[in-house]
PDB file of N, CA and C in Angstrom:
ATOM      1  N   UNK A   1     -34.953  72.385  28.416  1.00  0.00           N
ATOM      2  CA  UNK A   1     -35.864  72.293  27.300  1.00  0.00           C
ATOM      3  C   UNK A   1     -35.232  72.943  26.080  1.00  0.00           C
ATOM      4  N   UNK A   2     -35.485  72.458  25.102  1.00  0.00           N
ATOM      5  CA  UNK A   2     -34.748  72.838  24.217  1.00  0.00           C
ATOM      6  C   UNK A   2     -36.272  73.478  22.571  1.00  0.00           C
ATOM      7  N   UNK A   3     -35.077  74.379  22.022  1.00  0.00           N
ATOM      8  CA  UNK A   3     -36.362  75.429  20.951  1.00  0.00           C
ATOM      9  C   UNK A   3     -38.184  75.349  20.892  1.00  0.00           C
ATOM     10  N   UNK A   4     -37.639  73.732  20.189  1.00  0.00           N
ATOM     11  CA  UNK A   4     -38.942  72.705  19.464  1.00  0.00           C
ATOM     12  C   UNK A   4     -39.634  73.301  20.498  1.00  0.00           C
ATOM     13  N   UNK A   5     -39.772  72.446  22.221  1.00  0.00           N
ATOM     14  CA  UNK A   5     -40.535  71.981  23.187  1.00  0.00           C
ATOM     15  C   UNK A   5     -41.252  73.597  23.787  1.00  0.00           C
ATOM     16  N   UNK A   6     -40.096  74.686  23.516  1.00  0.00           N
ATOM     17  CA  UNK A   6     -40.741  75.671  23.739  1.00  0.00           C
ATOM     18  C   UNK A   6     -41.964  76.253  22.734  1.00  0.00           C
ATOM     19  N   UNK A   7     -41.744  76.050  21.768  1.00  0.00           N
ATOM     20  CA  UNK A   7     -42.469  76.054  20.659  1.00  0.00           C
ATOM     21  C   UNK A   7     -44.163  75.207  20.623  1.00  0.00           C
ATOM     22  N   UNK A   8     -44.019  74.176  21.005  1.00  0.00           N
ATOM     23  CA  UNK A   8     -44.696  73.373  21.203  1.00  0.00           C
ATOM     24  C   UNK A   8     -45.774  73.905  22.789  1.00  0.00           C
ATOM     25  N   UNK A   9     -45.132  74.275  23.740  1.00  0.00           N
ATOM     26  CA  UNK A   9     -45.738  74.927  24.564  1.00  0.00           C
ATOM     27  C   UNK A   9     -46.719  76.199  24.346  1.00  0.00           C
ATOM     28  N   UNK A  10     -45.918  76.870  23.614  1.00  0.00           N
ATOM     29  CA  UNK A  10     -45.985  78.220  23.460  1.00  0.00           C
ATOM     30  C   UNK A  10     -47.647  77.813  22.285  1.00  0.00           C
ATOM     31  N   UNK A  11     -47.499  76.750  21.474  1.00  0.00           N
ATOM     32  CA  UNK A  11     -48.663  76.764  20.773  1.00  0.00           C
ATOM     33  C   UNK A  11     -49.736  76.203  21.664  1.00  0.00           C
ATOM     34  N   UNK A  12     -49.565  75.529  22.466  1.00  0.00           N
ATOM     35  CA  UNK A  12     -50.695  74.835  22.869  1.00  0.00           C
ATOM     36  C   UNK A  12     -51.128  76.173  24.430  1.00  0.00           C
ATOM     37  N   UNK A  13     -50.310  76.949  24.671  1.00  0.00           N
ATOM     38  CA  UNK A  13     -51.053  77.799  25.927  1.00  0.00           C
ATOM     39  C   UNK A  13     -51.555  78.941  24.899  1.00  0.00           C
ATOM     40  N   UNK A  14     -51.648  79.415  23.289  1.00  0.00           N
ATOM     41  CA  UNK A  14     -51.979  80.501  22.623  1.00  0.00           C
ATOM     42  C   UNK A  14     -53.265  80.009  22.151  1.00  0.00           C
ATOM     43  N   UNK A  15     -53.749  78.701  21.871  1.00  0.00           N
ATOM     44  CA  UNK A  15     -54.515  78.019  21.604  1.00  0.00           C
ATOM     45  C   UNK A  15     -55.619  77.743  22.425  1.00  0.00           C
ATOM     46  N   UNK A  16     -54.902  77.506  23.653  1.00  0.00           N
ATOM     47  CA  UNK A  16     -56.106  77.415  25.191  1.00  0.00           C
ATOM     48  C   UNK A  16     -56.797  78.961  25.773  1.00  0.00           C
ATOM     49  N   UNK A  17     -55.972  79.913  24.754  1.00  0.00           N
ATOM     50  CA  UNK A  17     -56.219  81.599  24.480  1.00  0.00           C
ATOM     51  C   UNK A  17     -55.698  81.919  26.068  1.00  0.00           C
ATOM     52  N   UNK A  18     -54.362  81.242  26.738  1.00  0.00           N
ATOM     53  CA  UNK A  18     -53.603  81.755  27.533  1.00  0.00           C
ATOM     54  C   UNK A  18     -52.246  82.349  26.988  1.00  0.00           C
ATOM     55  N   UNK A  19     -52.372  83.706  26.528  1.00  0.00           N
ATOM     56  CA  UNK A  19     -51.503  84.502  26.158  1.00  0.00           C
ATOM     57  C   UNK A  19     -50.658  85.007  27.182  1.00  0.00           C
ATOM     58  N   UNK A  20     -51.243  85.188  28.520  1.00  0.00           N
ATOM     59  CA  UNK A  20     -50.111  86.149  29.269  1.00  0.00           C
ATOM     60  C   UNK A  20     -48.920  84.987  29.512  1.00  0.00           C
ATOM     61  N   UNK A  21     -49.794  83.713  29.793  1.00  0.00           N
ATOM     62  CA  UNK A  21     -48.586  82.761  30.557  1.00  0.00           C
ATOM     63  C   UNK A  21     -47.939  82.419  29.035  1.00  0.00           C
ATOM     64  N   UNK A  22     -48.377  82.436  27.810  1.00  0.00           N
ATOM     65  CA  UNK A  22     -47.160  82.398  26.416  1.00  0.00           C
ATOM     66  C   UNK A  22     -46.591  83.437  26.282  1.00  0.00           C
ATOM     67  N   UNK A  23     -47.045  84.852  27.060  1.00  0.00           N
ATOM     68  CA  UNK A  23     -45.647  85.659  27.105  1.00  0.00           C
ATOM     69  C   UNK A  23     -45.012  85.652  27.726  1.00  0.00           C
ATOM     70  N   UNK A  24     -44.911  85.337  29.440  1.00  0.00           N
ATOM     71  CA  UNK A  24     -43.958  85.245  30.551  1.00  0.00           C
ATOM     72  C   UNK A  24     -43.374  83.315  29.450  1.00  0.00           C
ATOM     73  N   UNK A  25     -43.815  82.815  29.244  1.00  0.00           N
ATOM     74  CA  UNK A  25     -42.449  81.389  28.948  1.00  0.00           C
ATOM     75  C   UNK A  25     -42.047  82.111  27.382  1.00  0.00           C
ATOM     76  N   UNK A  26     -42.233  82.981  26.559  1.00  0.00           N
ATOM     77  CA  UNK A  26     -41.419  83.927  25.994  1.00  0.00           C
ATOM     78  C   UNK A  26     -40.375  84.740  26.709  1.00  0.00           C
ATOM     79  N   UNK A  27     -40.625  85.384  27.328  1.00  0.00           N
ATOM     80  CA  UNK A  27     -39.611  86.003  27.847  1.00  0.00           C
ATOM     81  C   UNK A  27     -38.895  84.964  28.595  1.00  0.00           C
ATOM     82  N   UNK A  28     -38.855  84.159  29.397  1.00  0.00           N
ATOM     83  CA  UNK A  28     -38.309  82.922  29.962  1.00  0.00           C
ATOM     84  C   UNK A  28     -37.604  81.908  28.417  1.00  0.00           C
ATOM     85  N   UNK A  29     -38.046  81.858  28.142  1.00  0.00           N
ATOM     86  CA  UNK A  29     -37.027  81.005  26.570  1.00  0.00           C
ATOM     87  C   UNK A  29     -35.816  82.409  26.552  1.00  0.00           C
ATOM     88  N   UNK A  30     -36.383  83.405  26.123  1.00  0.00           N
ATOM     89  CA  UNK A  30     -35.376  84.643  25.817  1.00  0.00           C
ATOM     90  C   UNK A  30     -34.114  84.779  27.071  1.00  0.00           C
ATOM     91  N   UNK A  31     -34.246  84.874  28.193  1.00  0.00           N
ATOM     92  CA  UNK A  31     -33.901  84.643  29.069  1.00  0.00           C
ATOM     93  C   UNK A  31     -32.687  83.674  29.630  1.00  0.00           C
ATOM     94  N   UNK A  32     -33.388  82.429  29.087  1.00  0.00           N
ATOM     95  CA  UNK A  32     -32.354  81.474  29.057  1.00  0.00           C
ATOM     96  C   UNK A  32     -31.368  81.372  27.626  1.00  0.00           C
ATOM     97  N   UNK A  33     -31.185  82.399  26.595  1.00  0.00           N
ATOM     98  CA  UNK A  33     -30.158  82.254  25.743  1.00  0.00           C
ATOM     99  C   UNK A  33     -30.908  81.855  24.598  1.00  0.00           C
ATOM    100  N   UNK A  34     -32.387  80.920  24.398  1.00  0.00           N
ATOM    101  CA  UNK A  34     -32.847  80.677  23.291  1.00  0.00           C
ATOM    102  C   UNK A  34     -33.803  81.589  22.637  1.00  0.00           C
ATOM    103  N   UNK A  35     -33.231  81.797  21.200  1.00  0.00           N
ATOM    104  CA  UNK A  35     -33.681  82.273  19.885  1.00  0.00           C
ATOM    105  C   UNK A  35     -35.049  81.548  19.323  1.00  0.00           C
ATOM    106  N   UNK A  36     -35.891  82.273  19.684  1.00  0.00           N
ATOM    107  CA  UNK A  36     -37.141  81.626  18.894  1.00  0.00           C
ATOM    108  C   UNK A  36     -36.639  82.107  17.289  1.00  0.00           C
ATOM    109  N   UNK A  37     -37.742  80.957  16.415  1.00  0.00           N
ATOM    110  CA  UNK A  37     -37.663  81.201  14.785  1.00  0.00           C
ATOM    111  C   UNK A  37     -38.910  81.733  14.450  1.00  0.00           C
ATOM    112  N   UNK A  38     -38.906  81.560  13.223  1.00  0.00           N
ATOM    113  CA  UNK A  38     -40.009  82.023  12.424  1.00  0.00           C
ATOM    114  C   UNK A  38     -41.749  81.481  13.161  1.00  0.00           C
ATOM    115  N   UNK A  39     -41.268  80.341  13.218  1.00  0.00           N
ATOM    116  CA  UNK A  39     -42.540  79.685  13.833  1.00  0.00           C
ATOM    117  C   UNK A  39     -43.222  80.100  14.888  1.00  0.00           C
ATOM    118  N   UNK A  40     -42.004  80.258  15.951  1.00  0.00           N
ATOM    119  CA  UNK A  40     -42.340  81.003  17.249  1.00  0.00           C
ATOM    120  C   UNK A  40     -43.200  81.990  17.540  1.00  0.00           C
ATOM    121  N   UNK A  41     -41.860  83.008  16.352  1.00  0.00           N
ATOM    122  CA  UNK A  41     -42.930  84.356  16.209  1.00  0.00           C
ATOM    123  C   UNK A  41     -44.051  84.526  15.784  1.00  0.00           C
ATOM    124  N   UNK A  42     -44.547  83.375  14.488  1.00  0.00           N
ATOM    125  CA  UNK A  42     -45.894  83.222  14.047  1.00  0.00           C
ATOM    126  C   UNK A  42     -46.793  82.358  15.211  1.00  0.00           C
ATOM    127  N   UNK A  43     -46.160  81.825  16.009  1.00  0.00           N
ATOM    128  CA  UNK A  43     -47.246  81.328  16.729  1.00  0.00           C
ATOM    129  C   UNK A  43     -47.694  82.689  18.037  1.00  0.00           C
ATOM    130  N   UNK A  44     -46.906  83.275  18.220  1.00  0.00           N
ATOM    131  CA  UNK A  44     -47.278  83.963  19.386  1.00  0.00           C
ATOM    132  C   UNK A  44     -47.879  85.165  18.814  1.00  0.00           C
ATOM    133  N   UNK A  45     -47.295  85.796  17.957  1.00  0.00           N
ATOM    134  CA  UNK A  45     -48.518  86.999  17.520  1.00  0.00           C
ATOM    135  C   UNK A  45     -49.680  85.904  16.930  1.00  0.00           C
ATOM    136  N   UNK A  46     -49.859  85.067  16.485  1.00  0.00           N
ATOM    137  CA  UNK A  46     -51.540  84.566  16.106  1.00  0.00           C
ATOM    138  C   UNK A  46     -52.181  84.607  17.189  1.00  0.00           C
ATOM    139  N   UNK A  47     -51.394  84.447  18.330  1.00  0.00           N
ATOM    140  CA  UNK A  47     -52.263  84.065  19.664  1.00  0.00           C
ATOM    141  C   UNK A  47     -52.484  85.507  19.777  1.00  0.00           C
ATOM    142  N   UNK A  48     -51.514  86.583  19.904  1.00  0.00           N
ATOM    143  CA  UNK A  48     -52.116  88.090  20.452  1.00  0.00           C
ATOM    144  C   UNK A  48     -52.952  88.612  19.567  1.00  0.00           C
ATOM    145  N   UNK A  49     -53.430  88.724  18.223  1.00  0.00           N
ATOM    146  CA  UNK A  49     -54.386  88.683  17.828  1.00  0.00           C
ATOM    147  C   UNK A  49     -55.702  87.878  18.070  1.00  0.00           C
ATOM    148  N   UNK A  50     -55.820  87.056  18.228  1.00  0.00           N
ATOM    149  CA  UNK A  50     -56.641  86.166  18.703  1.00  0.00           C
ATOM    150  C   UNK A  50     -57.278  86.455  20.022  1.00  0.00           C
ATOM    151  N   UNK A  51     -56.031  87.076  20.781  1.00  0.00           N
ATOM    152  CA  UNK A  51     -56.675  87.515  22.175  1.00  0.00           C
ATOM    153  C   UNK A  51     -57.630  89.065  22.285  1.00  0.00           C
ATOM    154  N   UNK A  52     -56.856  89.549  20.737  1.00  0.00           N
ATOM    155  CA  UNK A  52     -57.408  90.876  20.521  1.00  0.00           C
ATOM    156  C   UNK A  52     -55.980  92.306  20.990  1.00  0.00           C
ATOM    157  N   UNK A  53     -55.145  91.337  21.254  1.00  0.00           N
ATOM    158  CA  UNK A  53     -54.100  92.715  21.443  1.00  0.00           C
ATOM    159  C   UNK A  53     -52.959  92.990  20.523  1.00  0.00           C
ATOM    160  N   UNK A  54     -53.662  93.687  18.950  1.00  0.00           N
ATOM    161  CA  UNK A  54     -53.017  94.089  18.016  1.00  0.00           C
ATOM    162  C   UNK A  54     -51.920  94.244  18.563  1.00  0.00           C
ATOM    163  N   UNK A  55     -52.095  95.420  19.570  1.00  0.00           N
ATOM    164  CA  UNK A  55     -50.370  96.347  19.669  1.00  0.00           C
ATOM    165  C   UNK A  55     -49.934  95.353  19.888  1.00  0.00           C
ATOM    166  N   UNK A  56     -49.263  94.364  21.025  1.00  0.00           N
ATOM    167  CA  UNK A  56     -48.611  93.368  21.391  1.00  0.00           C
ATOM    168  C   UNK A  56     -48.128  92.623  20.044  1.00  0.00           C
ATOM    169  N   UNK A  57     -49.048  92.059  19.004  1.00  0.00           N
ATOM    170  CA  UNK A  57     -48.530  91.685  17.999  1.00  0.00           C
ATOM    171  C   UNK A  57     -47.710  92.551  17.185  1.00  0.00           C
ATOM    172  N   UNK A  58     -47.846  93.725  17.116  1.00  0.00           N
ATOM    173  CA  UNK A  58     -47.581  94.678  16.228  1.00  0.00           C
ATOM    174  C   UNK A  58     -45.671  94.947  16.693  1.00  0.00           C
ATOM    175  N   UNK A  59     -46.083  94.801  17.964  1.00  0.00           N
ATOM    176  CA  UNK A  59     -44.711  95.185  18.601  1.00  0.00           C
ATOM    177  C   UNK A  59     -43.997  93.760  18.272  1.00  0.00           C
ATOM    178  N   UNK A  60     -44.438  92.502  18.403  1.00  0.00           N
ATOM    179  CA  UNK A  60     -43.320  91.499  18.514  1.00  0.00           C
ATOM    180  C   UNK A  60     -43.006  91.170  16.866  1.00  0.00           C
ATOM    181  N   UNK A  61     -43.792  91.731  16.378  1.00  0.00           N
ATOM    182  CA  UNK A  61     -43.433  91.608  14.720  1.00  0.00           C
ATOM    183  C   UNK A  61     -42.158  92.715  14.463  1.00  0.00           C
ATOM    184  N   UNK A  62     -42.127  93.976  14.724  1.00  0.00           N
ATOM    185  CA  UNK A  62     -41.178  94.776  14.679  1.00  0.00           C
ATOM    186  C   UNK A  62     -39.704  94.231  15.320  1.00  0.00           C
ATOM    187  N   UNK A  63     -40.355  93.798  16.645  1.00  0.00           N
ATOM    188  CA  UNK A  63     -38.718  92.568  17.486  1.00  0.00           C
ATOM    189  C   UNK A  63     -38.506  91.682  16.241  1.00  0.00           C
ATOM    190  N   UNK A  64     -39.176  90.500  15.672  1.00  0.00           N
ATOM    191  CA  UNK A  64     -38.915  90.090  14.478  1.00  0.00           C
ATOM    192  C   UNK A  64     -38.223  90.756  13.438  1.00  0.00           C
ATOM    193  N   UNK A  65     -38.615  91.472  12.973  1.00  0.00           N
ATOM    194  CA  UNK A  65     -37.820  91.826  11.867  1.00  0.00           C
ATOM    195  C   UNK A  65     -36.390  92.461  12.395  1.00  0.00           C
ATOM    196  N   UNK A  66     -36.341  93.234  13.846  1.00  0.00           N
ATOM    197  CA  UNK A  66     -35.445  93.455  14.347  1.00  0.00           C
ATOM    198  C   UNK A  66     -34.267  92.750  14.748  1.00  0.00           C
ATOM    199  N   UNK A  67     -34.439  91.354  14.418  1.00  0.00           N
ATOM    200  CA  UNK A  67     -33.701  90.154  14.552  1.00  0.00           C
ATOM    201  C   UNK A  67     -33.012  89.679  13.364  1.00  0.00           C
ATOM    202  N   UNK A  68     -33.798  90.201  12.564  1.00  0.00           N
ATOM    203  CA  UNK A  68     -33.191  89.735  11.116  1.00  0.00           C
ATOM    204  C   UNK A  68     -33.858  89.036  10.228  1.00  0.00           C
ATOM    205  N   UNK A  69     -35.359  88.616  10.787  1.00  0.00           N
ATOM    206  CA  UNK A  69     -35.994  87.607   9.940  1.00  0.00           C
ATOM    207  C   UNK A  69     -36.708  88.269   9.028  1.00  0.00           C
ATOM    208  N   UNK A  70     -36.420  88.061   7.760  1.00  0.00           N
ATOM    209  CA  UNK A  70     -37.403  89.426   6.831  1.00  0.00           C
ATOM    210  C   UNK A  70     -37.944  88.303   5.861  1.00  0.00           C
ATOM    211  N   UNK A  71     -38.036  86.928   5.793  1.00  0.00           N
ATOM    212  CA  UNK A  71     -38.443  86.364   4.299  1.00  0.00           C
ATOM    213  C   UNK A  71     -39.404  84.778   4.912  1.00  0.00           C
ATOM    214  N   UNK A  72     -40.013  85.456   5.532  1.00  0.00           N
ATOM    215  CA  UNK A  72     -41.328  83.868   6.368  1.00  0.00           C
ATOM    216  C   UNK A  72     -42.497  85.083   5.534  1.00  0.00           C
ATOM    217  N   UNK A  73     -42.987  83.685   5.038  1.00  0.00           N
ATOM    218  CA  UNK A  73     -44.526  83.925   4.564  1.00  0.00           C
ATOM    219  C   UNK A  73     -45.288  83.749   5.816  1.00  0.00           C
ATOM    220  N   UNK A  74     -44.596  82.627   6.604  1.00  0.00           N
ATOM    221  CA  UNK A  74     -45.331  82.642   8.015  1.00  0.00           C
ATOM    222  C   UNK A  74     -45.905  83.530   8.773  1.00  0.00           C
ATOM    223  N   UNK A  75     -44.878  84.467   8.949  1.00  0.00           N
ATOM    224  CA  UNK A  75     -45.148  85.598  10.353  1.00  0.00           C
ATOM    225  C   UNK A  75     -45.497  87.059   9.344  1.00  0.00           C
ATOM    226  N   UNK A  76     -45.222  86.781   8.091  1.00  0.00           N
ATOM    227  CA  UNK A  76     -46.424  87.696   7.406  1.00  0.00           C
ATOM    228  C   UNK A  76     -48.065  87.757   7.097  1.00  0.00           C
ATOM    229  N   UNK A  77     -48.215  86.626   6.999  1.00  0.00           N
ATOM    230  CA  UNK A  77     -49.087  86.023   6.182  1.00  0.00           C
ATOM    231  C   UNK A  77     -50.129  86.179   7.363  1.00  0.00           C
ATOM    232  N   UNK A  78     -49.404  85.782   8.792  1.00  0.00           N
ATOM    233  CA  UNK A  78     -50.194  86.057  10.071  1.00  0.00           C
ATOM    234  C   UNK A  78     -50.607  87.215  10.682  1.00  0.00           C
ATOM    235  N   UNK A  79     -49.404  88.025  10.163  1.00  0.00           N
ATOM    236  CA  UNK A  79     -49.997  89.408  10.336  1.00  0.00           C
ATOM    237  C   UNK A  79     -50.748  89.758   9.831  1.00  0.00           C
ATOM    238  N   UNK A  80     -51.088  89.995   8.227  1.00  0.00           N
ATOM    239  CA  UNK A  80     -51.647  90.356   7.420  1.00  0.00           C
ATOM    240  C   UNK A  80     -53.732  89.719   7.849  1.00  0.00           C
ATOM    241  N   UNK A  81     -53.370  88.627   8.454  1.00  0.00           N
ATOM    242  CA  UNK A  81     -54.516  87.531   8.675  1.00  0.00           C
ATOM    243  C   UNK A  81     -55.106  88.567   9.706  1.00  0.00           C
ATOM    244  N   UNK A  82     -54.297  88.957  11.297  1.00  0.00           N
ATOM    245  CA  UNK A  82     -54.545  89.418  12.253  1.00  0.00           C
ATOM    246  C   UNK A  82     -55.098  91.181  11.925  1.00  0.00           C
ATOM    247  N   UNK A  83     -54.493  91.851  10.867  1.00  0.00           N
ATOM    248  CA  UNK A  83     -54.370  92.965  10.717  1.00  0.00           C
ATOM    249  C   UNK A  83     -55.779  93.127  10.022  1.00  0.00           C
ATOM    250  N   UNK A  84     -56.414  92.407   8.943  1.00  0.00           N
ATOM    251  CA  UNK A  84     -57.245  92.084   8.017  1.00  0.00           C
ATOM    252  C   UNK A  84     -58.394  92.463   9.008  1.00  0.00           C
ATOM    253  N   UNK A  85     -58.635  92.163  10.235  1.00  0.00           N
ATOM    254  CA  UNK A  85     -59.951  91.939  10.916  1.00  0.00           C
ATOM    255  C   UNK A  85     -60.095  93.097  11.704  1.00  0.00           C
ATOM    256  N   UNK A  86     -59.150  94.196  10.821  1.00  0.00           N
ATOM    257  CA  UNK A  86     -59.998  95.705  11.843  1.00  0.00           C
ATOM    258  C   UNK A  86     -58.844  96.593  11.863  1.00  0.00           C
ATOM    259  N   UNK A  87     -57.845  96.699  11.102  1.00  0.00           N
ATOM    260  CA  UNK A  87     -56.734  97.112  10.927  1.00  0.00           C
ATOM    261  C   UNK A  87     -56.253  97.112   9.847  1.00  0.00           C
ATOM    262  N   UNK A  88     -56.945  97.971   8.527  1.00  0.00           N
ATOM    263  CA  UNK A  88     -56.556  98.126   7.236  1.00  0.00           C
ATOM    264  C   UNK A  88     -54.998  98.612   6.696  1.00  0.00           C
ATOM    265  N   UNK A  89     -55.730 100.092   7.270  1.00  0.00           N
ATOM    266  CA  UNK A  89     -53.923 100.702   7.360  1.00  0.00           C
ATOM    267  C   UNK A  89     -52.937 100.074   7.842  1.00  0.00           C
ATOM    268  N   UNK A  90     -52.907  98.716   8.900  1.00  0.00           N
ATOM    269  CA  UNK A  90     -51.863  98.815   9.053  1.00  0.00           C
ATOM    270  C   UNK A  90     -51.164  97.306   8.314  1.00  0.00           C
ATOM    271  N   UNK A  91     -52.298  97.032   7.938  1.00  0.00           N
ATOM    272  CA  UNK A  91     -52.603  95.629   7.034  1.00  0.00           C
ATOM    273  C   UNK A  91     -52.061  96.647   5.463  1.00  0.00           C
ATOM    274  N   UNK A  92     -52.018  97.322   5.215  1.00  0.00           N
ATOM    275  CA  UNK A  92     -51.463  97.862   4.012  1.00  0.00           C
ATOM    276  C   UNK A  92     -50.247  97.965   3.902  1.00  0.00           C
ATOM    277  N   UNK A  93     -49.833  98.415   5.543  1.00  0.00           N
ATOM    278  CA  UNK A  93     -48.671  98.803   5.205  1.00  0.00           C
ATOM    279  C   UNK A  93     -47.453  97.159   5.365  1.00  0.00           C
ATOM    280  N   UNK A  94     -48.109  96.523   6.077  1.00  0.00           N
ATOM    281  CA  UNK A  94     -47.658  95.216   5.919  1.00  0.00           C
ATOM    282  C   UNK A  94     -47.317  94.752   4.052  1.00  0.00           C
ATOM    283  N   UNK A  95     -48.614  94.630   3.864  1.00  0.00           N
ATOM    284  CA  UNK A  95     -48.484  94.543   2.174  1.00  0.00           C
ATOM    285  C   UNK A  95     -47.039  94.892   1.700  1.00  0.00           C
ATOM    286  N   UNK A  96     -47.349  96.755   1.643  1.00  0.00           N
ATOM    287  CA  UNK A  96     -45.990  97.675   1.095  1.00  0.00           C
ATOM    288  C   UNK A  96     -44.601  96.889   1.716  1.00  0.00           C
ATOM    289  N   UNK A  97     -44.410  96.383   3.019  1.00  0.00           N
ATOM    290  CA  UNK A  97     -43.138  95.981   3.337  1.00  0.00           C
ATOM    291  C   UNK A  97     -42.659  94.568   2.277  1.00  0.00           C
ATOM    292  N   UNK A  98     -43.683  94.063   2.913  1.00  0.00           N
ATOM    293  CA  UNK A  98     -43.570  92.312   2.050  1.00  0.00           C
ATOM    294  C   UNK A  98     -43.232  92.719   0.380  1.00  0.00           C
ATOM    295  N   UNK A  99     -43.740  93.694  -0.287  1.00  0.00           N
ATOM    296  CA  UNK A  99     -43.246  94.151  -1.611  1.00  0.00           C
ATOM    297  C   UNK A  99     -42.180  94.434  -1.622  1.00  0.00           C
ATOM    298  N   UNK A 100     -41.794  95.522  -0.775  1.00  0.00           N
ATOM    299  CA  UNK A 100     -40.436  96.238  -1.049  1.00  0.00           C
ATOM    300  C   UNK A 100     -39.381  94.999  -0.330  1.00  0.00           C
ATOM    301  N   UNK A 101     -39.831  93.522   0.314  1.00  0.00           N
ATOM    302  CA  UNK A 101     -38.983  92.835   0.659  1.00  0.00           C
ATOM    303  C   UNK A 101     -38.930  91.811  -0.216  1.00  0.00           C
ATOM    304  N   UNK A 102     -39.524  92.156  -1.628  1.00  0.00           N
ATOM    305  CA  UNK A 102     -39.266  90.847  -2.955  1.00  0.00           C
ATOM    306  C   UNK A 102     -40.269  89.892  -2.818  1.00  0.00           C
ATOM    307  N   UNK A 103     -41.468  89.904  -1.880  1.00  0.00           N
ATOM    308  CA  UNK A 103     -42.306  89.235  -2.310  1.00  0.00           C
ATOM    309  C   UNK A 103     -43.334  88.930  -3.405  1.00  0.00           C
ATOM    310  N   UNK A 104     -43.648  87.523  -4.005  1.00  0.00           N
ATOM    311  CA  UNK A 104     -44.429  87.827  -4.770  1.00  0.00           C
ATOM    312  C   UNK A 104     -45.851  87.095  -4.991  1.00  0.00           C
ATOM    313  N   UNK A 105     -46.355  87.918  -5.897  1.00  0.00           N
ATOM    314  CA  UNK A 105     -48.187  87.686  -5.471  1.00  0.00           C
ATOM    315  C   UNK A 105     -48.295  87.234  -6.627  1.00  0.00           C
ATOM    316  N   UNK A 106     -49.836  86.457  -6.580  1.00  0.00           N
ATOM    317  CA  UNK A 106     -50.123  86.008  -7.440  1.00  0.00           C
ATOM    318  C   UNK A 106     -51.447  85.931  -7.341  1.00  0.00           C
ATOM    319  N   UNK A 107     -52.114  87.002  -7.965  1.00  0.00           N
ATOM    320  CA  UNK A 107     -53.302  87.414  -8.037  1.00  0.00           C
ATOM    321  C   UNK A 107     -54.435  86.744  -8.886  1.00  0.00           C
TER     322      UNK A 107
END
């Protein structure tokens, strides 16, 4: 299987709000050598929010940026979405990063 199809999986078991089995075929994509993208990562933390397990998102956003991806409105925009619903502070500090990473608003 190749990126896309994991991708494609990974949205439709976060959607059916089966998160554990979109994290075991996460770690299984990882596993086999493939690099999820931007999308990936925005699809799977929407789902751990969704399921209600901030930390889990919180943590695979940090693996994200730990990878190198610093400029998706995507996997910000999702955080910020997930963080918004009961998680100010940490929804702020999201904000402060996306600034100090050249984003811009338009109020």
């Amino acid at each position: 299987m190749g990126i896309v199809t994991y991708h494609i999986l990974l949205k439709g078991l976060c959607q059916a709000g089966n998160c554990d089995h979109a994290l075991h075929l996460w770690h299984l994509m990882l596993q086999r050598g493939l690099s999820p993208n931007e999308v990936g990562y925005g699809t799977l933390i929407d789902g751990l929010f969704k399921k209600g397990d901030c930390d889990g998102a919180f943590k695979l956003w940090k693996h994200y940026l730990a990878k190198g991806f610093h400029r998706s409105n995507i996997v910000f925009n999702t955080m910020l979405n997930g963080l918004c619903k009961g998680k100010m502070v940490e929804a702020k500090q999201i904000f402060g990063k996306m600034r100090e990473l050249g984003f811009f608003f338009l109020f």
